[in-house]
N, C-alpha and C. Protein backbone atom coordinates (compact mmCIF):
# COMPACT_ATOMS: atom_id res chain seq x y z
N UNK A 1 42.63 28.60 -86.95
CA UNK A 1 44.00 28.96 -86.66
C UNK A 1 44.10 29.32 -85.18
N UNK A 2 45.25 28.94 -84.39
CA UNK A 2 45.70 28.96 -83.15
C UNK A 2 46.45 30.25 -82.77
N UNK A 3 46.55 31.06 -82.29
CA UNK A 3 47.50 32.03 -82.11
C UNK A 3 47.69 31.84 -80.25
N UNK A 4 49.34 31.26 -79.82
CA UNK A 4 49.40 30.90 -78.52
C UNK A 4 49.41 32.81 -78.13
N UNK A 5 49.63 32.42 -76.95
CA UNK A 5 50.10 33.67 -75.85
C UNK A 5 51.38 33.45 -76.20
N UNK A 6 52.27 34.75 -76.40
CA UNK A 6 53.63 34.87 -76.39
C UNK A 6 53.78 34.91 -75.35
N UNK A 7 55.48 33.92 -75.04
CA UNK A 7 56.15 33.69 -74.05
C UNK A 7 57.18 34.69 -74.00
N UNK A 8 57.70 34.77 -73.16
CA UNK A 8 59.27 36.00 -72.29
C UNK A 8 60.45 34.85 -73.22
N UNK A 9 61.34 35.57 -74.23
CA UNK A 9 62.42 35.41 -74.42
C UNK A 9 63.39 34.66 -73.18
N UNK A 10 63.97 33.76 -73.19
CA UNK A 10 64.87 33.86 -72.47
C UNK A 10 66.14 34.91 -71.77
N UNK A 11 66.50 35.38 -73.13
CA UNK A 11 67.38 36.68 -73.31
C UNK A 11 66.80 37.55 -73.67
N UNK A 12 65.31 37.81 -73.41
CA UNK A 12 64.85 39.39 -73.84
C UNK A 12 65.63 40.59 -72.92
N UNK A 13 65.47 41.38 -73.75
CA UNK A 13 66.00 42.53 -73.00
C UNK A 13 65.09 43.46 -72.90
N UNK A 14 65.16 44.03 -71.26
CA UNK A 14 63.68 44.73 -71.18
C UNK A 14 64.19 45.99 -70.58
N UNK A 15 64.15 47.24 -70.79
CA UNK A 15 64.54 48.97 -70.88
C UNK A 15 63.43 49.15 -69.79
N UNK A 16 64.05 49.86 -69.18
CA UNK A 16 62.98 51.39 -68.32
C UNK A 16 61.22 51.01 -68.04
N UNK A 17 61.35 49.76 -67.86
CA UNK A 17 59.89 48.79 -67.77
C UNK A 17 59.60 48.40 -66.65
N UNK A 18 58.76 49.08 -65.50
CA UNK A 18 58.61 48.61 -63.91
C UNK A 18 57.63 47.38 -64.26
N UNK A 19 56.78 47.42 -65.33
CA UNK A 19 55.62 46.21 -65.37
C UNK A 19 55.57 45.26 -65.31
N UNK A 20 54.82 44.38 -65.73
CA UNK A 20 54.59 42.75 -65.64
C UNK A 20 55.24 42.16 -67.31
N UNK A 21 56.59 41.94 -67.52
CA UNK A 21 56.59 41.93 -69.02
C UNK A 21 55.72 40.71 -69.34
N UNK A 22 55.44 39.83 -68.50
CA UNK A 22 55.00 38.49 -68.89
C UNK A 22 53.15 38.70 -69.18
N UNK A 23 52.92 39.66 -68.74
CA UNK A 23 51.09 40.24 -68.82
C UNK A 23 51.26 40.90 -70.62
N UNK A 24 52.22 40.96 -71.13
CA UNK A 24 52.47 41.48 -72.08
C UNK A 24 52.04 40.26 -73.32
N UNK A 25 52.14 38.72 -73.55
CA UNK A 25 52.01 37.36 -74.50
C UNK A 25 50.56 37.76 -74.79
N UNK A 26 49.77 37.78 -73.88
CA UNK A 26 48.18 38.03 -74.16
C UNK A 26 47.90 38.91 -75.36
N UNK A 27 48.19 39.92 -75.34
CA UNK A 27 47.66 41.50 -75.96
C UNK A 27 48.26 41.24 -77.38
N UNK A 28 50.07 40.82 -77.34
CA UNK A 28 50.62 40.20 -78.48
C UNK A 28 49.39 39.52 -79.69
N UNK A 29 49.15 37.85 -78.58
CA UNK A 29 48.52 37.02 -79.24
C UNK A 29 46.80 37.45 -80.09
N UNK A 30 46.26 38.58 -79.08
CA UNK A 30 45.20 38.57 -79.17
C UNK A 30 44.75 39.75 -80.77
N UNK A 31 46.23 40.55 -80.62
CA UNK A 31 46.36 41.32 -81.52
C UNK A 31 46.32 41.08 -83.16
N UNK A 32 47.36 40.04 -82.97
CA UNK A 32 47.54 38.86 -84.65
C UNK A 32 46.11 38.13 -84.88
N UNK A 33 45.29 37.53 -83.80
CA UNK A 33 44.14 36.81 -84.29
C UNK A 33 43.12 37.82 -84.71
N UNK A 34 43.16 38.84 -84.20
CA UNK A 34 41.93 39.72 -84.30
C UNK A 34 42.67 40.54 -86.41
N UNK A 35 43.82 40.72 -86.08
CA UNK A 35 44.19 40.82 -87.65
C UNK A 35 43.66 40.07 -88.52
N UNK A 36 44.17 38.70 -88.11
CA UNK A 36 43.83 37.30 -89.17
C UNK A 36 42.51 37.10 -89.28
N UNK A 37 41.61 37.59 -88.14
CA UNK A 37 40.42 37.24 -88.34
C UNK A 37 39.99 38.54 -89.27
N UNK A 38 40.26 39.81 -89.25
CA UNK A 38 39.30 40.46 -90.06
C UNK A 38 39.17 40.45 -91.54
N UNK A 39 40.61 39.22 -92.30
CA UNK A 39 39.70 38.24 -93.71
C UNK A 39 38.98 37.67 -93.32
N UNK A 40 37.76 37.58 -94.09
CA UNK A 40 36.34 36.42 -94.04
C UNK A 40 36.88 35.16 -94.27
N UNK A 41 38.06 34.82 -94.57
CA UNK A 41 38.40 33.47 -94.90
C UNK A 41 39.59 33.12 -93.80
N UNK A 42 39.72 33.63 -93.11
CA UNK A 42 40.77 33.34 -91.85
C UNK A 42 39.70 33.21 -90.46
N UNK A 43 39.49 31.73 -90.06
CA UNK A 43 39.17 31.88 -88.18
C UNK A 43 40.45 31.95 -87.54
N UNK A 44 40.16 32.99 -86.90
CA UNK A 44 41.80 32.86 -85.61
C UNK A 44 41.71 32.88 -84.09
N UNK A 45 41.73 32.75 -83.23
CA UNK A 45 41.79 32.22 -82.05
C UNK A 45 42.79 32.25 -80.96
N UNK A 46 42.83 33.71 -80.01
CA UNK A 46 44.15 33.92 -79.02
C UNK A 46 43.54 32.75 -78.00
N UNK A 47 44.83 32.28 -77.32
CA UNK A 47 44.47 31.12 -76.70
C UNK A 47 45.57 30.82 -75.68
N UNK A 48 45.43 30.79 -74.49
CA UNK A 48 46.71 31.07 -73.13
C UNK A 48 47.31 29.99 -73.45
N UNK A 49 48.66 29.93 -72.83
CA UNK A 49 50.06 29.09 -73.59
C UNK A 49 49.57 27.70 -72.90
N UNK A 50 48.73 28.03 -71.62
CA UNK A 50 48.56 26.38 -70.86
C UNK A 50 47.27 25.52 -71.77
N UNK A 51 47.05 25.77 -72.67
CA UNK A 51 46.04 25.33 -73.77
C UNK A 51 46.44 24.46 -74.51
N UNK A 52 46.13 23.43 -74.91
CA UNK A 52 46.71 22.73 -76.22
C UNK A 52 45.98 23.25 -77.19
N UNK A 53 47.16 23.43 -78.36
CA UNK A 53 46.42 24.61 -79.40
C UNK A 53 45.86 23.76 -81.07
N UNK A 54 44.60 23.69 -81.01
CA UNK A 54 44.25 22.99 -81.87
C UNK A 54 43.82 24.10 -83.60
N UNK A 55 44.19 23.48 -84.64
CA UNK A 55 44.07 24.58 -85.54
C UNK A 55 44.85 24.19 -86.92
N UNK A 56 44.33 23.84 -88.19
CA UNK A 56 45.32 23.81 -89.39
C UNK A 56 47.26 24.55 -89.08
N UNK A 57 46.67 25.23 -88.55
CA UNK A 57 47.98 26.75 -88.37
C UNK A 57 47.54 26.91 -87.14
N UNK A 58 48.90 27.55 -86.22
CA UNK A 58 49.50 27.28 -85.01
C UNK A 58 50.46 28.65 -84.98
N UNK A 59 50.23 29.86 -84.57
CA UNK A 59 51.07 31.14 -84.36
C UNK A 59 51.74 30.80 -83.27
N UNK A 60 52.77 30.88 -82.80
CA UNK A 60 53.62 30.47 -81.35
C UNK A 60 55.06 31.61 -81.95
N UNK A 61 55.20 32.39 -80.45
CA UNK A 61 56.39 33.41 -80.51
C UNK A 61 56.62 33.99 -79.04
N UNK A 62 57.74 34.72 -78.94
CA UNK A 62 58.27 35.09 -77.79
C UNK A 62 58.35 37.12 -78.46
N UNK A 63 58.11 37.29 -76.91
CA UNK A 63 58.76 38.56 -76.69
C UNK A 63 59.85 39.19 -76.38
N UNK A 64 60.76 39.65 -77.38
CA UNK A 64 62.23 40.17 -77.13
C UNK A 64 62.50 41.08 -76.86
N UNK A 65 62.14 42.05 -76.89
CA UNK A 65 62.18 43.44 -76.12
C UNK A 65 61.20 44.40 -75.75
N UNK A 66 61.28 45.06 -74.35
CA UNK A 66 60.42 45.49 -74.00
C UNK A 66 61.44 47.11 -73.25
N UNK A 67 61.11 48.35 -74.43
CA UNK A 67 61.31 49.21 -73.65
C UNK A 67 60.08 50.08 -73.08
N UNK A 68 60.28 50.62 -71.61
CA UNK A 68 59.15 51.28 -71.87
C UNK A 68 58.88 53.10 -72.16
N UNK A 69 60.01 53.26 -72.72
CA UNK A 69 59.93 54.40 -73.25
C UNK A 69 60.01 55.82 -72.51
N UNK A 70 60.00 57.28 -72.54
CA UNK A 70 60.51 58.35 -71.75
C UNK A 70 59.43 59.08 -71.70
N UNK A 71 58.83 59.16 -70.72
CA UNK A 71 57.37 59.87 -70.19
C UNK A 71 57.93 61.23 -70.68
N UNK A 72 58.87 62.13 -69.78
CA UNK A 72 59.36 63.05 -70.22
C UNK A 72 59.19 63.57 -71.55
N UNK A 73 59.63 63.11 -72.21
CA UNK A 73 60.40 63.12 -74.12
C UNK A 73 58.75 63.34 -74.42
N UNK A 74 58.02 62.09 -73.97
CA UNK A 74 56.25 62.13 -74.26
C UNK A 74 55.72 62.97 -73.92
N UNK A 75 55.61 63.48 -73.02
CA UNK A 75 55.01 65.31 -72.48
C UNK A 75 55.69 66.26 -73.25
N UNK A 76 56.95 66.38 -73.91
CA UNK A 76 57.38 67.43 -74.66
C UNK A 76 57.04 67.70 -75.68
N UNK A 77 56.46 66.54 -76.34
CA UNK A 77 55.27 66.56 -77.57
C UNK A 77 54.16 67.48 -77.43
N UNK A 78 53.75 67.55 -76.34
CA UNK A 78 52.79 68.59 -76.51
C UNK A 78 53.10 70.32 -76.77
N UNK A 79 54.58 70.40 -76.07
CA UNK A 79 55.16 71.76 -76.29
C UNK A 79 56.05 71.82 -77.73
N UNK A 80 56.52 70.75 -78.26
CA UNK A 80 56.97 71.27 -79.20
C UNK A 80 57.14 69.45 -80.08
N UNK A 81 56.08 69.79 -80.93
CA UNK A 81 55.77 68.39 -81.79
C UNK A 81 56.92 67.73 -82.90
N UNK A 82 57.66 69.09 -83.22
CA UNK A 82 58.89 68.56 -84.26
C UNK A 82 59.66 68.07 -83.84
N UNK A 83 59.91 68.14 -82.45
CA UNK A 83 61.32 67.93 -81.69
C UNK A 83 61.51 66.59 -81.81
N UNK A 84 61.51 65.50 -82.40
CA UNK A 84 61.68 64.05 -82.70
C UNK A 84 61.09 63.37 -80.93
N UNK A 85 59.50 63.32 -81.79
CA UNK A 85 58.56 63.06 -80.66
C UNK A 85 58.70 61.40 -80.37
N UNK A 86 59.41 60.55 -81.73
CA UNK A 86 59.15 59.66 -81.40
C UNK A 86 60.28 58.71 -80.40
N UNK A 87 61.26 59.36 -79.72
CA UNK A 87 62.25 59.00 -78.75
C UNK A 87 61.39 58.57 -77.74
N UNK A 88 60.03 59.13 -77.32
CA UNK A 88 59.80 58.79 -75.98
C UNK A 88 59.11 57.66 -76.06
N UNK A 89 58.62 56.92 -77.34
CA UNK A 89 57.88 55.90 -77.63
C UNK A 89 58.09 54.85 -76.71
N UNK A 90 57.23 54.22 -76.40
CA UNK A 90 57.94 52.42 -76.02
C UNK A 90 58.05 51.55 -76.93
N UNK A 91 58.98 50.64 -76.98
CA UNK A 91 59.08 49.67 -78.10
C UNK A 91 59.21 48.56 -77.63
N UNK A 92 58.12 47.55 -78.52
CA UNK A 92 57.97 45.83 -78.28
C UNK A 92 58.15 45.23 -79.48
N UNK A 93 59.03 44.30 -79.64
CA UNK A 93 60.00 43.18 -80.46
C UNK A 93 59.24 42.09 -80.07
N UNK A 94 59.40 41.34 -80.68
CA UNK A 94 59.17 39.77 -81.04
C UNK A 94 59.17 38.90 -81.57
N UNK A 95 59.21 37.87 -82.00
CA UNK A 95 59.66 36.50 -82.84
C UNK A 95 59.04 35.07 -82.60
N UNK A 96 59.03 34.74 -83.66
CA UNK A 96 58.39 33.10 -84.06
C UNK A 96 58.19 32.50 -85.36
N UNK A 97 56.80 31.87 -85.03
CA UNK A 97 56.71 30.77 -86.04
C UNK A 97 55.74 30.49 -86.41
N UNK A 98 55.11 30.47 -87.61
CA UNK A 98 53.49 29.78 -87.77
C UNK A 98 53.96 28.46 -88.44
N UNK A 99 53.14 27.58 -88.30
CA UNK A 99 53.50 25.60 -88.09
C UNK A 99 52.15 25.09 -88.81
N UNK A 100 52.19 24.35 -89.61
CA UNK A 100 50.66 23.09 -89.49
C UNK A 100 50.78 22.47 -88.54
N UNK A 101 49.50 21.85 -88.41
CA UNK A 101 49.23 20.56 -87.40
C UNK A 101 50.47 19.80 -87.09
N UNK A 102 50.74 19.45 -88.24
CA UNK A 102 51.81 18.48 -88.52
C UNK A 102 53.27 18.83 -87.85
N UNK A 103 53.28 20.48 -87.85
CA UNK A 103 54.94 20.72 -87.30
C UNK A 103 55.52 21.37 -88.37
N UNK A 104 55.19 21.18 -89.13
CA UNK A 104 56.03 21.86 -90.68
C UNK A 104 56.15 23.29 -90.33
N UNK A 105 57.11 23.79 -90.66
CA UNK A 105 57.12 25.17 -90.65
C UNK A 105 56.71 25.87 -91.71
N UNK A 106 55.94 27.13 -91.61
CA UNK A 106 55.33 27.48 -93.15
C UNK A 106 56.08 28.92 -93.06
N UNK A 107 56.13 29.30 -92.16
CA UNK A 107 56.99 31.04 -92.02
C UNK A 107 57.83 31.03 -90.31
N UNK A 108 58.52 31.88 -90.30
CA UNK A 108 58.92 32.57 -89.43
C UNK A 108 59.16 34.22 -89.48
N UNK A 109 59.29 34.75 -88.33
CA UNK A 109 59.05 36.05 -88.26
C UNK A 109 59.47 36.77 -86.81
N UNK A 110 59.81 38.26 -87.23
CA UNK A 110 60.40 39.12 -86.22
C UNK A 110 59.94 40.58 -86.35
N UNK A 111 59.83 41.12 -85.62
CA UNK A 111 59.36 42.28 -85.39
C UNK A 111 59.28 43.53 -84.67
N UNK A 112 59.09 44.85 -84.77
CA UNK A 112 59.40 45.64 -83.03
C UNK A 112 59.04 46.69 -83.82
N UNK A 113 57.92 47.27 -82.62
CA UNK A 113 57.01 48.31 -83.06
C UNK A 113 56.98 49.38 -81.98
N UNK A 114 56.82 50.40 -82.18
CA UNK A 114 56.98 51.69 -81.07
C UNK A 114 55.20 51.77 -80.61
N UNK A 115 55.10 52.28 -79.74
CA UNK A 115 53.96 52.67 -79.39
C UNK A 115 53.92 53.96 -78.46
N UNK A 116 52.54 54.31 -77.81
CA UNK A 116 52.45 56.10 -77.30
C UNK A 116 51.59 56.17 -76.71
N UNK A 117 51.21 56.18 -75.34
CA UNK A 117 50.30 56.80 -74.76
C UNK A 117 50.69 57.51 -73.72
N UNK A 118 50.03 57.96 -72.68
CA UNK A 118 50.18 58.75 -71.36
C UNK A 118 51.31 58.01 -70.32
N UNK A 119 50.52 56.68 -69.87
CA UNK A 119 51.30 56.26 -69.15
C UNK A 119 52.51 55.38 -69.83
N UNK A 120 53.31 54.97 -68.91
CA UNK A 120 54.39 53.47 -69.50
C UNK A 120 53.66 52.52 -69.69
N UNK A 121 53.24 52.23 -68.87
CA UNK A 121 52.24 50.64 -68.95
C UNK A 121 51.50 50.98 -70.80
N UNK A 122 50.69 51.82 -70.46
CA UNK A 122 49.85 51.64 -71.50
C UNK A 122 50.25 51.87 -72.86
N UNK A 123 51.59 52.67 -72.85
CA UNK A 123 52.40 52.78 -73.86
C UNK A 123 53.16 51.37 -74.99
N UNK A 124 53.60 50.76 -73.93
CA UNK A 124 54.15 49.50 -74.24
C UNK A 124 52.89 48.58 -74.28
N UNK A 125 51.74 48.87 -73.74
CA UNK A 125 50.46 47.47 -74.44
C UNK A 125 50.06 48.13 -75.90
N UNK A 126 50.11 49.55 -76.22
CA UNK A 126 50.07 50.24 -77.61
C UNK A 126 51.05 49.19 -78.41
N UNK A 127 52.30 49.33 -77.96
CA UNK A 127 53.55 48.93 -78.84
C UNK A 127 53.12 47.48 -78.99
N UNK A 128 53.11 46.44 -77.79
CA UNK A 128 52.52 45.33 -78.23
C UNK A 128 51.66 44.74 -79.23
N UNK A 129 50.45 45.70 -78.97
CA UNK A 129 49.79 45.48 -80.27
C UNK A 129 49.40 45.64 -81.29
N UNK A 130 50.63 46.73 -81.55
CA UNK A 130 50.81 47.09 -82.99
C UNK A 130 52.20 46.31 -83.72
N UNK A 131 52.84 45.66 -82.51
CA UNK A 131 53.26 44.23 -83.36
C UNK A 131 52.58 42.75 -83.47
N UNK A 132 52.01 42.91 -82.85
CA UNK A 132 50.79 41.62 -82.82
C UNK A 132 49.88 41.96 -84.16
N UNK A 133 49.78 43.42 -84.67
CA UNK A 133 48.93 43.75 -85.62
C UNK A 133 49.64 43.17 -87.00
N UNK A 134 50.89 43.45 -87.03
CA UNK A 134 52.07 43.89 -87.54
C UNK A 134 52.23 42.10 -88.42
N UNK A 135 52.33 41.28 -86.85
CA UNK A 135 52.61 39.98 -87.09
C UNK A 135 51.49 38.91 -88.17
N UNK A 136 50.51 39.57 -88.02
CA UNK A 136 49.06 39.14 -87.98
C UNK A 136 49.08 39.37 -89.67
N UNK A 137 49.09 40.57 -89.92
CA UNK A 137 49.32 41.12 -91.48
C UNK A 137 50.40 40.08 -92.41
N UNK A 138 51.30 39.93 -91.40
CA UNK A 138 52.29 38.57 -92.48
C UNK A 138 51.97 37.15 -92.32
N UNK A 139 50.96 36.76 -91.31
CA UNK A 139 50.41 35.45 -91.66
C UNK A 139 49.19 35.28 -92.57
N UNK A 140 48.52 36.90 -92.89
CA UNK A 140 47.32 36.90 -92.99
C UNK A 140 47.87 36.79 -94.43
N UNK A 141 48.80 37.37 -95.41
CA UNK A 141 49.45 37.62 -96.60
C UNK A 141 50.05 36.32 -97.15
N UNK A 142 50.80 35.56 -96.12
CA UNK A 142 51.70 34.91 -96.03
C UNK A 142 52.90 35.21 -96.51
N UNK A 143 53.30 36.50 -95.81
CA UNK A 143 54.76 37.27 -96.47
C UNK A 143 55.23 37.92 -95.14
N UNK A 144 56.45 36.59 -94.61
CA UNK A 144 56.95 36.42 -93.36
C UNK A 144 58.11 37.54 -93.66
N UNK A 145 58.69 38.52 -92.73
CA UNK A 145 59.83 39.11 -92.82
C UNK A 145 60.22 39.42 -91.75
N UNK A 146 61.89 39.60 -91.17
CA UNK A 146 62.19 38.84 -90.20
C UNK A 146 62.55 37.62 -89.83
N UNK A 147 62.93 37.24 -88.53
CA UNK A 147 63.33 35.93 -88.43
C UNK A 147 64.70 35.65 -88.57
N UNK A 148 65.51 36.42 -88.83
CA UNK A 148 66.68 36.14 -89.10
C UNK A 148 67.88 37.27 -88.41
N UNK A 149 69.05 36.64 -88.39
CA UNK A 149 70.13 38.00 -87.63
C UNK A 149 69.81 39.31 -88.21
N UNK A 150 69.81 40.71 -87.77
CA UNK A 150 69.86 41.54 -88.08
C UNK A 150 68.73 42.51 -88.26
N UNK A 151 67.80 41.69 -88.02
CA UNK A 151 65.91 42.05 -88.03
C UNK A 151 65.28 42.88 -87.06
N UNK A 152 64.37 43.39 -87.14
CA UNK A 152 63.79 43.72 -85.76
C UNK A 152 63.18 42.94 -85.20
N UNK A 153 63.45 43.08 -83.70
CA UNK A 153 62.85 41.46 -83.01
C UNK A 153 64.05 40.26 -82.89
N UNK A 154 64.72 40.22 -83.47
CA UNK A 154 65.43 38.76 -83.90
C UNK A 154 66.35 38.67 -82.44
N UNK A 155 66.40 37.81 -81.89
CA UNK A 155 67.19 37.46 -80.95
C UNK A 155 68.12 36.25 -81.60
N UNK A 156 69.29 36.08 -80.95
CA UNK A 156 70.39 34.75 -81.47
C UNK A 156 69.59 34.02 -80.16
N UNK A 157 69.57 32.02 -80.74
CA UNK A 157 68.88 31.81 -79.47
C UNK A 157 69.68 31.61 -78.56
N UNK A 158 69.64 31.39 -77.35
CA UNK A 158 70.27 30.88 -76.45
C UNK A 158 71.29 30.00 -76.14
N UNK A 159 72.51 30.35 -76.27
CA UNK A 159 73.39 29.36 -76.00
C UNK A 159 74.33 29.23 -74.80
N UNK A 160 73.52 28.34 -73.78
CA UNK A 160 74.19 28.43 -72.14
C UNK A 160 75.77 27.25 -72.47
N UNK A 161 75.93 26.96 -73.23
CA UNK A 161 77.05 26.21 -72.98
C UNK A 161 77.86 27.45 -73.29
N UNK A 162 78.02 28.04 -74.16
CA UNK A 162 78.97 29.07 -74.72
C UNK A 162 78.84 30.66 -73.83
N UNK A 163 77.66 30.67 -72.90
CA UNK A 163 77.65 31.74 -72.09
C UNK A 163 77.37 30.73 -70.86
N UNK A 164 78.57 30.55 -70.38
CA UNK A 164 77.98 29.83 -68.69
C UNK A 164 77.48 31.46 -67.39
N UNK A 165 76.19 31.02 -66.84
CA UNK A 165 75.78 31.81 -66.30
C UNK A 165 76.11 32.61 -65.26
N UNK A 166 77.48 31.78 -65.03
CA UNK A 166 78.48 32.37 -63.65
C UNK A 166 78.96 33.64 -64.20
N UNK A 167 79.43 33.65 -65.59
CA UNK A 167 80.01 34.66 -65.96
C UNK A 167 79.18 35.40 -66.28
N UNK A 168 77.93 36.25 -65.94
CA UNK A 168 77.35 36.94 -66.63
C UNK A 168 76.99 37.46 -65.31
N UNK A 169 76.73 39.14 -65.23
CA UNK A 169 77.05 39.85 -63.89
C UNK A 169 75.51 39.09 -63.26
N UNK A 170 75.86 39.13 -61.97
CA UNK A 170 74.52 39.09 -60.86
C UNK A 170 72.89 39.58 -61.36
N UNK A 171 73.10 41.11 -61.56
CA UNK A 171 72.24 41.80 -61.78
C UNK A 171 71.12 40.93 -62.90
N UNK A 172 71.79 40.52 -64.09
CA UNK A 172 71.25 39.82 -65.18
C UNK A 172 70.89 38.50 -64.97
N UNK A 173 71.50 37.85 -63.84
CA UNK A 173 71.52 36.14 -64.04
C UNK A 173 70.00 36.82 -63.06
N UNK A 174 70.11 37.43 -62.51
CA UNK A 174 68.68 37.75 -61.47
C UNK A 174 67.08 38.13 -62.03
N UNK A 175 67.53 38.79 -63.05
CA UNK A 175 66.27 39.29 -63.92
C UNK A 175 66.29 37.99 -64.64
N UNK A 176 67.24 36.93 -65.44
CA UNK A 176 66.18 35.89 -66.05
C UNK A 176 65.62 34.73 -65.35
N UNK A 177 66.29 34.64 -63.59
CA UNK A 177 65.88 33.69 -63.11
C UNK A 177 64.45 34.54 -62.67
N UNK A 178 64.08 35.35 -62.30
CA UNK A 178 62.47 35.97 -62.20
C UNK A 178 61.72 35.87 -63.56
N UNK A 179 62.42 35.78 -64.22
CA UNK A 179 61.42 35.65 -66.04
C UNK A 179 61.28 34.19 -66.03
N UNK A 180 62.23 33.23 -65.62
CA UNK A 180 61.46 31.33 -65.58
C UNK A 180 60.74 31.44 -64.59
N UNK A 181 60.58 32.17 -63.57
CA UNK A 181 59.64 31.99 -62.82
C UNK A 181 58.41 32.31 -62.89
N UNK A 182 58.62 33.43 -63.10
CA UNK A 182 57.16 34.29 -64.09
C UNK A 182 56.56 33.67 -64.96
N UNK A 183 57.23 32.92 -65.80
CA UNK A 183 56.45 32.02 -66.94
C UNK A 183 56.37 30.39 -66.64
N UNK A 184 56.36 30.35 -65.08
CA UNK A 184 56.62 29.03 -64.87
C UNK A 184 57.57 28.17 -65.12
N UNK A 185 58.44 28.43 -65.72
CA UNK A 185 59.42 27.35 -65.85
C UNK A 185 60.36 26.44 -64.69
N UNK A 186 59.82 27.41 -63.80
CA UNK A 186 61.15 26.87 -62.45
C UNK A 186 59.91 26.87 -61.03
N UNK A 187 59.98 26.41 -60.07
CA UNK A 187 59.09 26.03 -59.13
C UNK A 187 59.91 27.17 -57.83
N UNK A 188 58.90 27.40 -57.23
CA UNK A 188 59.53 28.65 -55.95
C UNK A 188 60.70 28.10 -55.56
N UNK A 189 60.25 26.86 -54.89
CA UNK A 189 61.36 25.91 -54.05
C UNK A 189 63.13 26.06 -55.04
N UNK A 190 62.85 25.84 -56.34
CA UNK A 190 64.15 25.91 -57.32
C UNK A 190 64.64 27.58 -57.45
N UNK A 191 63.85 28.01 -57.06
CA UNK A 191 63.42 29.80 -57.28
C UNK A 191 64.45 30.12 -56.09
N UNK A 192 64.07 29.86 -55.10
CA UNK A 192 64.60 30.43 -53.67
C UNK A 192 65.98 29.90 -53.91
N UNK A 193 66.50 28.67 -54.18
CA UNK A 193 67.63 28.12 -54.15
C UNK A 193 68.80 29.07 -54.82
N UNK A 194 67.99 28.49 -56.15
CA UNK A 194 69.16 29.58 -57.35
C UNK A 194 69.37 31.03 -56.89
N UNK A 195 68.69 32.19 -56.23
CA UNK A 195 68.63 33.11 -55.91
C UNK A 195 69.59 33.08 -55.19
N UNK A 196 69.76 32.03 -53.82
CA UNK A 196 70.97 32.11 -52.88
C UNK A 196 72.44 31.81 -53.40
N UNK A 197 72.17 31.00 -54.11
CA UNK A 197 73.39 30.56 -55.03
C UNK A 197 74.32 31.96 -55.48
N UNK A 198 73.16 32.96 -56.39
CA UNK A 198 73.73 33.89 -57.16
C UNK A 198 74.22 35.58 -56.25
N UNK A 199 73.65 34.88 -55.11
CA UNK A 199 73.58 36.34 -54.19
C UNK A 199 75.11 36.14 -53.19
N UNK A 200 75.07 34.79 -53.00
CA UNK A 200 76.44 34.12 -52.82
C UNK A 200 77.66 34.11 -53.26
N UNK A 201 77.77 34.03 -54.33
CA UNK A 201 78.69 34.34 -55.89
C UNK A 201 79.50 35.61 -56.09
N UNK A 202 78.16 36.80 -55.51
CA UNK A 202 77.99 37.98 -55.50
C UNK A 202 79.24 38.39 -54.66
């Protein structure tokens, strides 16, 4: 079994997160195989997205939200533990698909898990991979939940004809043209362009 690196949502939405959200697909992927692998009857295999992914079964998903949670709120836990400790959590969402060889779809799935440590960074790689754990448990079962409007994780996909990008403030058209870039989708040269375009507009 294949488990890709999760890719950046197009429309993820990412909270109070200075980090690399795109360093985030790894920890995801690596999280679900190391699940799937601990049945004796599951091989699983995290494997970077520039890979062709060879495998009966094929895990492939995106990351939809990335908050990174209230350091603050997290230090107040130590003074007073009842106070609804888990506000300062970070939380990571996500969504996909496990496939045969063939393409068939056998499940889909969505998800979003809080996580906790000291710093932000390390808070939100907690949260990551306790939905990667999360994800891993419903391929390992084969009892997909999620995937659909209203879920955790679930994003509507993308529809640029019905949201043209002019209309959507600066600030936003700016954060997803740095997320195709980040995940490669767009080349510097197309990078620099669109940037002037939208700063123009502005």
């Amino acid at each position: 079994m294949a488990v890709v690196e999760f890719s950046i949502a197009p429309n993820a939405t990412i909270e109070a997160y200075r980090g690399d959200v795109a360093s985030l697909g790894m920890p995801v992927a690596e999280a679900i195989a190391e699940e799937i692998g601990d049945d004796d009857a599951f091989d699983a295999q995290a494997i970077v997205k520039t890979v062709p992914p060879e495998g009966d079964l094929i895990v492939r998903g995106e990351i939809t939200h990335v908050y990174g949670g209230n350091l603050a709120v997290r230090m107040t836990v130590l003074v007073c533990w009842f106070c609804g400790w888990w506000t300062g959590d970070a939380v990571v969402g996500a969504q996909g698909e496990v496939v045969r060889r063939d393409g068939t779809v056998v499940g889909v799935f969505s998800e979003e898990k809080l996580g906790s440590a000291w710093g932000e960074a390390s808070s939100v790689v907690v949260a990551a991979k306790a939905v990667g754990q999360e994800i891993g448990e419903m391929v390992k079962e084969g009892e997909y939940r999620g995937g659909h409007p209203g879920s955790d994780g679930y994003l509507p996909p993308v529809n640029k004809a019905a949201e043209p990008s002019a209309e959507r403030p600066p600030a936003e058209r700016l954060r997803a043209l740095d997320s195709l870039r980040a995940q490669g989708l767009i080349s510097d040269t197309e990078y620099a362009e669109k940037r002037k375009q939208i700063l123009r507009e502005f």
